[in-house]
PDB file of N, CA and C in Angstrom:
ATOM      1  N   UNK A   1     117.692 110.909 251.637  1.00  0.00           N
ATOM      2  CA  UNK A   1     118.074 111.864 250.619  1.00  0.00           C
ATOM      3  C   UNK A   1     117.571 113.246 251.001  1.00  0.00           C
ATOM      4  N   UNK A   2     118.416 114.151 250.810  1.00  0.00           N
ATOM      5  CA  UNK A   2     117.969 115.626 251.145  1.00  0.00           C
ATOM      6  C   UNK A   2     117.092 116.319 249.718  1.00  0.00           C
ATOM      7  N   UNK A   3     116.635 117.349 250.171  1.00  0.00           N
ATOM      8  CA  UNK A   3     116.760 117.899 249.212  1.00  0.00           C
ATOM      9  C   UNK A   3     116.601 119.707 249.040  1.00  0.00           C
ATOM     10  N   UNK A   4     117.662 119.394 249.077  1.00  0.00           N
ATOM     11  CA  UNK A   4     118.475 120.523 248.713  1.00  0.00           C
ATOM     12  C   UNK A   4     118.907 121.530 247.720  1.00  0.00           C
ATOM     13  N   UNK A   5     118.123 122.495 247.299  1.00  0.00           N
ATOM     14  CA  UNK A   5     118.460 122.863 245.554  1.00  0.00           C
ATOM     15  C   UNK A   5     119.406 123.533 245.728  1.00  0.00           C
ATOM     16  N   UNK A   6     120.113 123.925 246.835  1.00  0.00           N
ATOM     17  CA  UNK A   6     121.573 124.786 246.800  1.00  0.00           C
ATOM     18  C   UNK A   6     122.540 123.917 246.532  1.00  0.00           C
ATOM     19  N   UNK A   7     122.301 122.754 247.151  1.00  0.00           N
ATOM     20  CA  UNK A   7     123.175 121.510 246.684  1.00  0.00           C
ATOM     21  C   UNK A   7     123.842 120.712 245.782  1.00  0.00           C
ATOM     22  N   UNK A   8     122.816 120.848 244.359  1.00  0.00           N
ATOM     23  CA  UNK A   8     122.610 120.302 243.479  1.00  0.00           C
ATOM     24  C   UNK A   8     122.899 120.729 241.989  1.00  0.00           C
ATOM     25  N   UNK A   9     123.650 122.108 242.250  1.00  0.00           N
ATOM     26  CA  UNK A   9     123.762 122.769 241.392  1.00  0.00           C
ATOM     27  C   UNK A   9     122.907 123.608 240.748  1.00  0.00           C
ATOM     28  N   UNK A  10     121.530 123.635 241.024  1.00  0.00           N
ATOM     29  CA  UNK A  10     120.555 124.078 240.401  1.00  0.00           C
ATOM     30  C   UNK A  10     120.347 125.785 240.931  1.00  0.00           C
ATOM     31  N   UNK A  11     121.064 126.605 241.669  1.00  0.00           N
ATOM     32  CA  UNK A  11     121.048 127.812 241.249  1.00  0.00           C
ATOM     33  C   UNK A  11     122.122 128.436 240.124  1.00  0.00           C
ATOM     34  N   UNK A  12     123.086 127.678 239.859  1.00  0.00           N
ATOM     35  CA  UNK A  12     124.355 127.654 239.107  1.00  0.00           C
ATOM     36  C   UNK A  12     123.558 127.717 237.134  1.00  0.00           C
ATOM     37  N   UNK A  13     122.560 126.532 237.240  1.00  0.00           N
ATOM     38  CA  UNK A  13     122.520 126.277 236.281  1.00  0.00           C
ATOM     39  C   UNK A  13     120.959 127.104 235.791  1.00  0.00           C
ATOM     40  N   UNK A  14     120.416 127.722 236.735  1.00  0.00           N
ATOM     41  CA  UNK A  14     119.395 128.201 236.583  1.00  0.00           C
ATOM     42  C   UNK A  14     119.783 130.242 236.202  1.00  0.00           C
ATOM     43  N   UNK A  15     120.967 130.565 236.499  1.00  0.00           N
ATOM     44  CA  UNK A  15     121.080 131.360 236.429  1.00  0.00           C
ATOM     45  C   UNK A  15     122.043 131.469 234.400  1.00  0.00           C
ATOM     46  N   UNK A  16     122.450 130.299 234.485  1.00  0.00           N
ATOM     47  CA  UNK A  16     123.243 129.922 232.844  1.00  0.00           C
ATOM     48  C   UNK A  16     121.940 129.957 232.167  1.00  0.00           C
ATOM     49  N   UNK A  17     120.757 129.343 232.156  1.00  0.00           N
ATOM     50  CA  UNK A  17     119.822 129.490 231.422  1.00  0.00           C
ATOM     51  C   UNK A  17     118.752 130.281 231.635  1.00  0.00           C
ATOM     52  N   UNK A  18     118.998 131.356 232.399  1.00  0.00           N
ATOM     53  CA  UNK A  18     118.701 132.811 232.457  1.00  0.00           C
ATOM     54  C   UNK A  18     118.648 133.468 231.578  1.00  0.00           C
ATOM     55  N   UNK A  19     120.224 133.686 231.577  1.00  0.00           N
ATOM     56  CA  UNK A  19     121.263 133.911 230.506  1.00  0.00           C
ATOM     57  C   UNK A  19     120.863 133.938 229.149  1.00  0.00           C
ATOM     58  N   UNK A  20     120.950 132.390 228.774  1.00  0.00           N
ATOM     59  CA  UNK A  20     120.309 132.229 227.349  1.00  0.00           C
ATOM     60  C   UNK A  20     119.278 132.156 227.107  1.00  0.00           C
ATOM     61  N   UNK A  21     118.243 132.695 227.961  1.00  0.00           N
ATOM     62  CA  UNK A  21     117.133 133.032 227.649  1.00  0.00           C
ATOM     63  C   UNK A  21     117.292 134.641 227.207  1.00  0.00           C
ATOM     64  N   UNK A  22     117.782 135.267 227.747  1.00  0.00           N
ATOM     65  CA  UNK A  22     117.962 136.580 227.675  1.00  0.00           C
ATOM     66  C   UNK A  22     119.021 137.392 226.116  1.00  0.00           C
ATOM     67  N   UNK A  23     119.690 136.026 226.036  1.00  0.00           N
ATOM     68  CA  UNK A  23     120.687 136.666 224.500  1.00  0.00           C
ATOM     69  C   UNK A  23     119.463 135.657 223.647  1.00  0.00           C
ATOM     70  N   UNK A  24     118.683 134.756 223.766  1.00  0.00           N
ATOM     71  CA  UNK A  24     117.966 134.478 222.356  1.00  0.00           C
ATOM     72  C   UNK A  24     116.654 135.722 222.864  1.00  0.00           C
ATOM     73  N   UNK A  25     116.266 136.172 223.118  1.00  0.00           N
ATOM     74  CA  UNK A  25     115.122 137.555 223.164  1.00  0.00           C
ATOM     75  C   UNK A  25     115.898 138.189 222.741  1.00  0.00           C
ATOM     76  N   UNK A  26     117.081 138.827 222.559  1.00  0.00           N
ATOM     77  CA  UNK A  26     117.879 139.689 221.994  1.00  0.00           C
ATOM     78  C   UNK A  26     118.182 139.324 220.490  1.00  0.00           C
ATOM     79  N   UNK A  27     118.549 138.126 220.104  1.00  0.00           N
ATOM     80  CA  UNK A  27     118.642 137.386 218.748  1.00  0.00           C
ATOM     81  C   UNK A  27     117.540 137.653 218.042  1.00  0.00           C
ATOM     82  N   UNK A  28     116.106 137.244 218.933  1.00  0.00           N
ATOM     83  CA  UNK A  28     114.906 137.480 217.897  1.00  0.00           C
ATOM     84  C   UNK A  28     114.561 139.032 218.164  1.00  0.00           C
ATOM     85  N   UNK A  29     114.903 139.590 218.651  1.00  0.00           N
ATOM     86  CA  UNK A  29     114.364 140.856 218.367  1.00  0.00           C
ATOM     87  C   UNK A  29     115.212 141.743 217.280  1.00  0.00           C
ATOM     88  N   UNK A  30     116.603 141.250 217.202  1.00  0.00           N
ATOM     89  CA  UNK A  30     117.835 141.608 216.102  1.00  0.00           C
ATOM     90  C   UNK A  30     116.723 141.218 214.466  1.00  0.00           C
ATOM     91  N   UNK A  31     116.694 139.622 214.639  1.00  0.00           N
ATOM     92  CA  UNK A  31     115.815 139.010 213.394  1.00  0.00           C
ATOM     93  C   UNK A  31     114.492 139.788 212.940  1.00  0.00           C
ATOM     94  N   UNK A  32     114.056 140.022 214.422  1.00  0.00           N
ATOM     95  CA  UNK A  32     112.754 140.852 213.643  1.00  0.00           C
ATOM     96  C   UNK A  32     112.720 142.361 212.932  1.00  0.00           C
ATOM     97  N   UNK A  33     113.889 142.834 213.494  1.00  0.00           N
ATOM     98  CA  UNK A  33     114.191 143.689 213.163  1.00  0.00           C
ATOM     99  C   UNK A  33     114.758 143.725 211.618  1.00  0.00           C
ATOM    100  N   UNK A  34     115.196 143.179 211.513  1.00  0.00           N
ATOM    101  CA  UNK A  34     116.121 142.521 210.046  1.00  0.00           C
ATOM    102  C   UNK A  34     114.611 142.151 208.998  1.00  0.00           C
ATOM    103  N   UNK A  35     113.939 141.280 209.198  1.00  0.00           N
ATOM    104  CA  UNK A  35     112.808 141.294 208.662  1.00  0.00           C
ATOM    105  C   UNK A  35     112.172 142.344 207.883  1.00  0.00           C
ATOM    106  N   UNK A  36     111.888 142.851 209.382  1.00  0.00           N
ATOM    107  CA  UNK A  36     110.983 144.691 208.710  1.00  0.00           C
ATOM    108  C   UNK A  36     112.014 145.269 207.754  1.00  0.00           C
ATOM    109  N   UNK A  37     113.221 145.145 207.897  1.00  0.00           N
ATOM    110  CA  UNK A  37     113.681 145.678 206.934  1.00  0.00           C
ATOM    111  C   UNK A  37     113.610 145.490 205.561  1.00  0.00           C
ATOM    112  N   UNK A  38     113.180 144.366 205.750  1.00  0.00           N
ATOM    113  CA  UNK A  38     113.406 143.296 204.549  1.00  0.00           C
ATOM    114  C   UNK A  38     112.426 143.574 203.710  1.00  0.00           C
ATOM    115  N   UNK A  39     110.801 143.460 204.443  1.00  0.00           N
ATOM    116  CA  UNK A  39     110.175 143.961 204.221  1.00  0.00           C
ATOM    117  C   UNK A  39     109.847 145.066 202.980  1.00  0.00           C
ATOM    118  N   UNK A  40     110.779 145.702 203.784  1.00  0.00           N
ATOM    119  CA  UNK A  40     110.509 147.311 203.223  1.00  0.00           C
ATOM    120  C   UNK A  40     111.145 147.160 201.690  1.00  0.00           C
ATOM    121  N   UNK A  41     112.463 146.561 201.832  1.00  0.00           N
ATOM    122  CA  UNK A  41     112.760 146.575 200.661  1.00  0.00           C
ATOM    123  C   UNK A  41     112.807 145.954 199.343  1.00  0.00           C
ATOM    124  N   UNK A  42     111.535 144.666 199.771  1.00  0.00           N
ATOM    125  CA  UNK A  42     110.651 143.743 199.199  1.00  0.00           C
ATOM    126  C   UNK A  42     109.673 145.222 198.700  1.00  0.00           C
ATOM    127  N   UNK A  43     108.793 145.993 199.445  1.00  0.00           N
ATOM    128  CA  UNK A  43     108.049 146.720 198.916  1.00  0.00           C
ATOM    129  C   UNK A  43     108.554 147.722 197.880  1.00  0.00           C
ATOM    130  N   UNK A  44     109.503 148.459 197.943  1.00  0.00           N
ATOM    131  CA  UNK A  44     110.389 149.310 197.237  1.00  0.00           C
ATOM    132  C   UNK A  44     110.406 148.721 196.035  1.00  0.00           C
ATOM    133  N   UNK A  45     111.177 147.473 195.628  1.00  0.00           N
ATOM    134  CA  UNK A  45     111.237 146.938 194.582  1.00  0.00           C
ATOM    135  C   UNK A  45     110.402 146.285 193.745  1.00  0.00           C
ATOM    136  N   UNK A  46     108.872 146.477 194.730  1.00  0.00           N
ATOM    137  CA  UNK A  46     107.309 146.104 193.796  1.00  0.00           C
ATOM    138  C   UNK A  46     107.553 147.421 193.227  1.00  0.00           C
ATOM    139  N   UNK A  47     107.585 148.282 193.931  1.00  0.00           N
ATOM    140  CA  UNK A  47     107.121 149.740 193.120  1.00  0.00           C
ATOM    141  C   UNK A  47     108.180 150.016 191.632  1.00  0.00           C
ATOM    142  N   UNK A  48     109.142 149.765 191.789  1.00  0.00           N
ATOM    143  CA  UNK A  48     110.431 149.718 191.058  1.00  0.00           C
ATOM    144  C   UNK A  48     109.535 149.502 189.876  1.00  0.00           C
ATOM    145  N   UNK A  49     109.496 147.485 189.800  1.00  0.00           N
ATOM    146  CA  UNK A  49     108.873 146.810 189.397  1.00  0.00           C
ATOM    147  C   UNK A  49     107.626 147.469 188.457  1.00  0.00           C
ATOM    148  N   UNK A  50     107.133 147.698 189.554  1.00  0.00           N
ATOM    149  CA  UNK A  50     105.902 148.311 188.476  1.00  0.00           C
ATOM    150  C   UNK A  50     105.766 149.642 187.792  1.00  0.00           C
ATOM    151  N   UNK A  51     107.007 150.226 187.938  1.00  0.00           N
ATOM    152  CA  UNK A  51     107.407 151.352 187.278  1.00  0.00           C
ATOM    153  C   UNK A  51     107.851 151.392 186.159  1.00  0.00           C
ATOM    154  N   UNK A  52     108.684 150.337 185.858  1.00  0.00           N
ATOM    155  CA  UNK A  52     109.664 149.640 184.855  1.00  0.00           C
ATOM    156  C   UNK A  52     108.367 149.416 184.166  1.00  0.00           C
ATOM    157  N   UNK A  53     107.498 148.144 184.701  1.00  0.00           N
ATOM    158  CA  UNK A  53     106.964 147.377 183.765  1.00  0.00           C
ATOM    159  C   UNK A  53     105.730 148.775 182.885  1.00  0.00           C
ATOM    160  N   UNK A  54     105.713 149.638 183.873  1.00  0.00           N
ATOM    161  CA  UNK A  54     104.629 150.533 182.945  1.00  0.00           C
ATOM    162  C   UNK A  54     105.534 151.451 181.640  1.00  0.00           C
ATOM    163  N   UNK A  55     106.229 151.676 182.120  1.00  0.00           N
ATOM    164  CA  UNK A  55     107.332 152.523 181.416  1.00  0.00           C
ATOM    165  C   UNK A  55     107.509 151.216 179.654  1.00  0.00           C
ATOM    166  N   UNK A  56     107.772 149.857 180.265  1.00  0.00           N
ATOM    167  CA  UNK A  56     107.969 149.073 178.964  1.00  0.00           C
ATOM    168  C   UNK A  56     106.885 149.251 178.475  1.00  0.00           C
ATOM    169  N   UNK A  57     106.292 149.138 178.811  1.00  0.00           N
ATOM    170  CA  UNK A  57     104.511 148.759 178.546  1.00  0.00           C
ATOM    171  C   UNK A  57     104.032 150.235 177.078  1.00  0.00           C
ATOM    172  N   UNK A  58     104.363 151.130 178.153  1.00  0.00           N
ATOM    173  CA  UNK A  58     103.882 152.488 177.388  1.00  0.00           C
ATOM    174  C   UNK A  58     105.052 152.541 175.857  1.00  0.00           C
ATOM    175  N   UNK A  59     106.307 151.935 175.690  1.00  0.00           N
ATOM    176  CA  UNK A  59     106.790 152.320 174.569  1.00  0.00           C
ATOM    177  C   UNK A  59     106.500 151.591 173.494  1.00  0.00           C
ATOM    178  N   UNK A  60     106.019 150.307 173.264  1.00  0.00           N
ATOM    179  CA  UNK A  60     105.201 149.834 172.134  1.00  0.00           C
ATOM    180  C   UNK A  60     103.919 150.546 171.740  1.00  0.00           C
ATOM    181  N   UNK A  61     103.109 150.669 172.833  1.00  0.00           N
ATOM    182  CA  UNK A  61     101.712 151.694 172.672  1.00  0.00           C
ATOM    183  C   UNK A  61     102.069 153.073 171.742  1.00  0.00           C
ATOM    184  N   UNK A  62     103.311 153.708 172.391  1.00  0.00           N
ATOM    185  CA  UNK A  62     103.676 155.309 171.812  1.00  0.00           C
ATOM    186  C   UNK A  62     104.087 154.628 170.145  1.00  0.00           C
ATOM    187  N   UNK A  63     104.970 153.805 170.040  1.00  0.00           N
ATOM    188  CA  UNK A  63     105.280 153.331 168.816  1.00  0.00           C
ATOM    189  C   UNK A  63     104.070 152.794 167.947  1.00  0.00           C
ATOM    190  N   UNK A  64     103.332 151.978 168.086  1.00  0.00           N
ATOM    191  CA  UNK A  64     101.998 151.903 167.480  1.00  0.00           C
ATOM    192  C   UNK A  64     100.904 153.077 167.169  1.00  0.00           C
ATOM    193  N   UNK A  65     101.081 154.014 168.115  1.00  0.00           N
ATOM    194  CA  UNK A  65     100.551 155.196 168.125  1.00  0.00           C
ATOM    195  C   UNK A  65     100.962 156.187 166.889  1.00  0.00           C
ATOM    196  N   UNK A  66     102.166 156.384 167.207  1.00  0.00           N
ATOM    197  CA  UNK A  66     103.144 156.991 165.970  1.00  0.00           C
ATOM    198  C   UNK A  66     102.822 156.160 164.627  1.00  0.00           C
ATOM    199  N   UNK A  67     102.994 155.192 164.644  1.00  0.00           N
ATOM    200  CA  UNK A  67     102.470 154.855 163.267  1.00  0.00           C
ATOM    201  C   UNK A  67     101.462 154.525 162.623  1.00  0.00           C
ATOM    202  N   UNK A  68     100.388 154.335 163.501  1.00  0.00           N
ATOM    203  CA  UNK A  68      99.041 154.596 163.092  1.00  0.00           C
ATOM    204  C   UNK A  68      98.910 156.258 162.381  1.00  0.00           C
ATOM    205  N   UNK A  69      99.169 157.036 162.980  1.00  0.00           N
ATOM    206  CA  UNK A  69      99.153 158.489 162.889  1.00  0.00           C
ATOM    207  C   UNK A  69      99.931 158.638 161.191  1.00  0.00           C
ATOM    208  N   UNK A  70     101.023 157.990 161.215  1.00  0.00           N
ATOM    209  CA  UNK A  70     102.257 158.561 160.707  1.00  0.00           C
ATOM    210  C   UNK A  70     101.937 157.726 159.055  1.00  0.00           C
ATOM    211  N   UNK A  71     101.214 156.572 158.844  1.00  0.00           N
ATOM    212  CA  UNK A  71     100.685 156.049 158.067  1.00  0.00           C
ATOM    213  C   UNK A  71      99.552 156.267 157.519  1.00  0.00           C
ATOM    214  N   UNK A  72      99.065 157.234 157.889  1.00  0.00           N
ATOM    215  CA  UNK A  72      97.545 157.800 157.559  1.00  0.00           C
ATOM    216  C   UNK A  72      96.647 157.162 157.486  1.00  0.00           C
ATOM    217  N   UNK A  73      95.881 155.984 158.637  1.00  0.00           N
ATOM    218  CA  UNK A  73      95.308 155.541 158.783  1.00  0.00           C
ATOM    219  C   UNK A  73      94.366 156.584 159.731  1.00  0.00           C
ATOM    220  N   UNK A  74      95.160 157.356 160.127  1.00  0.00           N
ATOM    221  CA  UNK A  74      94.379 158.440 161.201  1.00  0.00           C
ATOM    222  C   UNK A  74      93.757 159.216 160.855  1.00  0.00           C
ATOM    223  N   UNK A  75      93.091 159.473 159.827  1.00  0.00           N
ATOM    224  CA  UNK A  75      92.780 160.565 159.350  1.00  0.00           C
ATOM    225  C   UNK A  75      91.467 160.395 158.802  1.00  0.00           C
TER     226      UNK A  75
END
């Protein structure tokens, strides 16, 4: 038996999984990229989030406020 790697197909097939080594490093670097984005706009929508929730938050307080005042308990 020889052995031969020109023979055997194995520069043929070594150069195909070159290849797809080279488009999945490209895939995950697409994904990671996609991520960070994701990221970001996971963070954006905490802030949103907690903008909203202060904003609800503060209009019962102003309303309790007002009528403490407005009932003359304030005085």
């Amino acid at each position: 038996m020889e052995n031969n790697p020109e023979g055997n197909g194995w520069p043929e097939y070594r150069r195909e999984v070159m290849s797809a080594i080279r488009d999945l490093k490209q895939d995950v670097k697409e994904l990671r990229a996609k991520v960070d984005g994701i990221g970001s706009d996971v963070t954006g929508l905490k802030l949103k989030a907690g903008a909203w929730g202060f904003v609800a938050g503060g209009i019962p307080a102003a309303i309790a406020t007002i009528w403490y005042l407005v009932s003359g308990r304030g005085r």
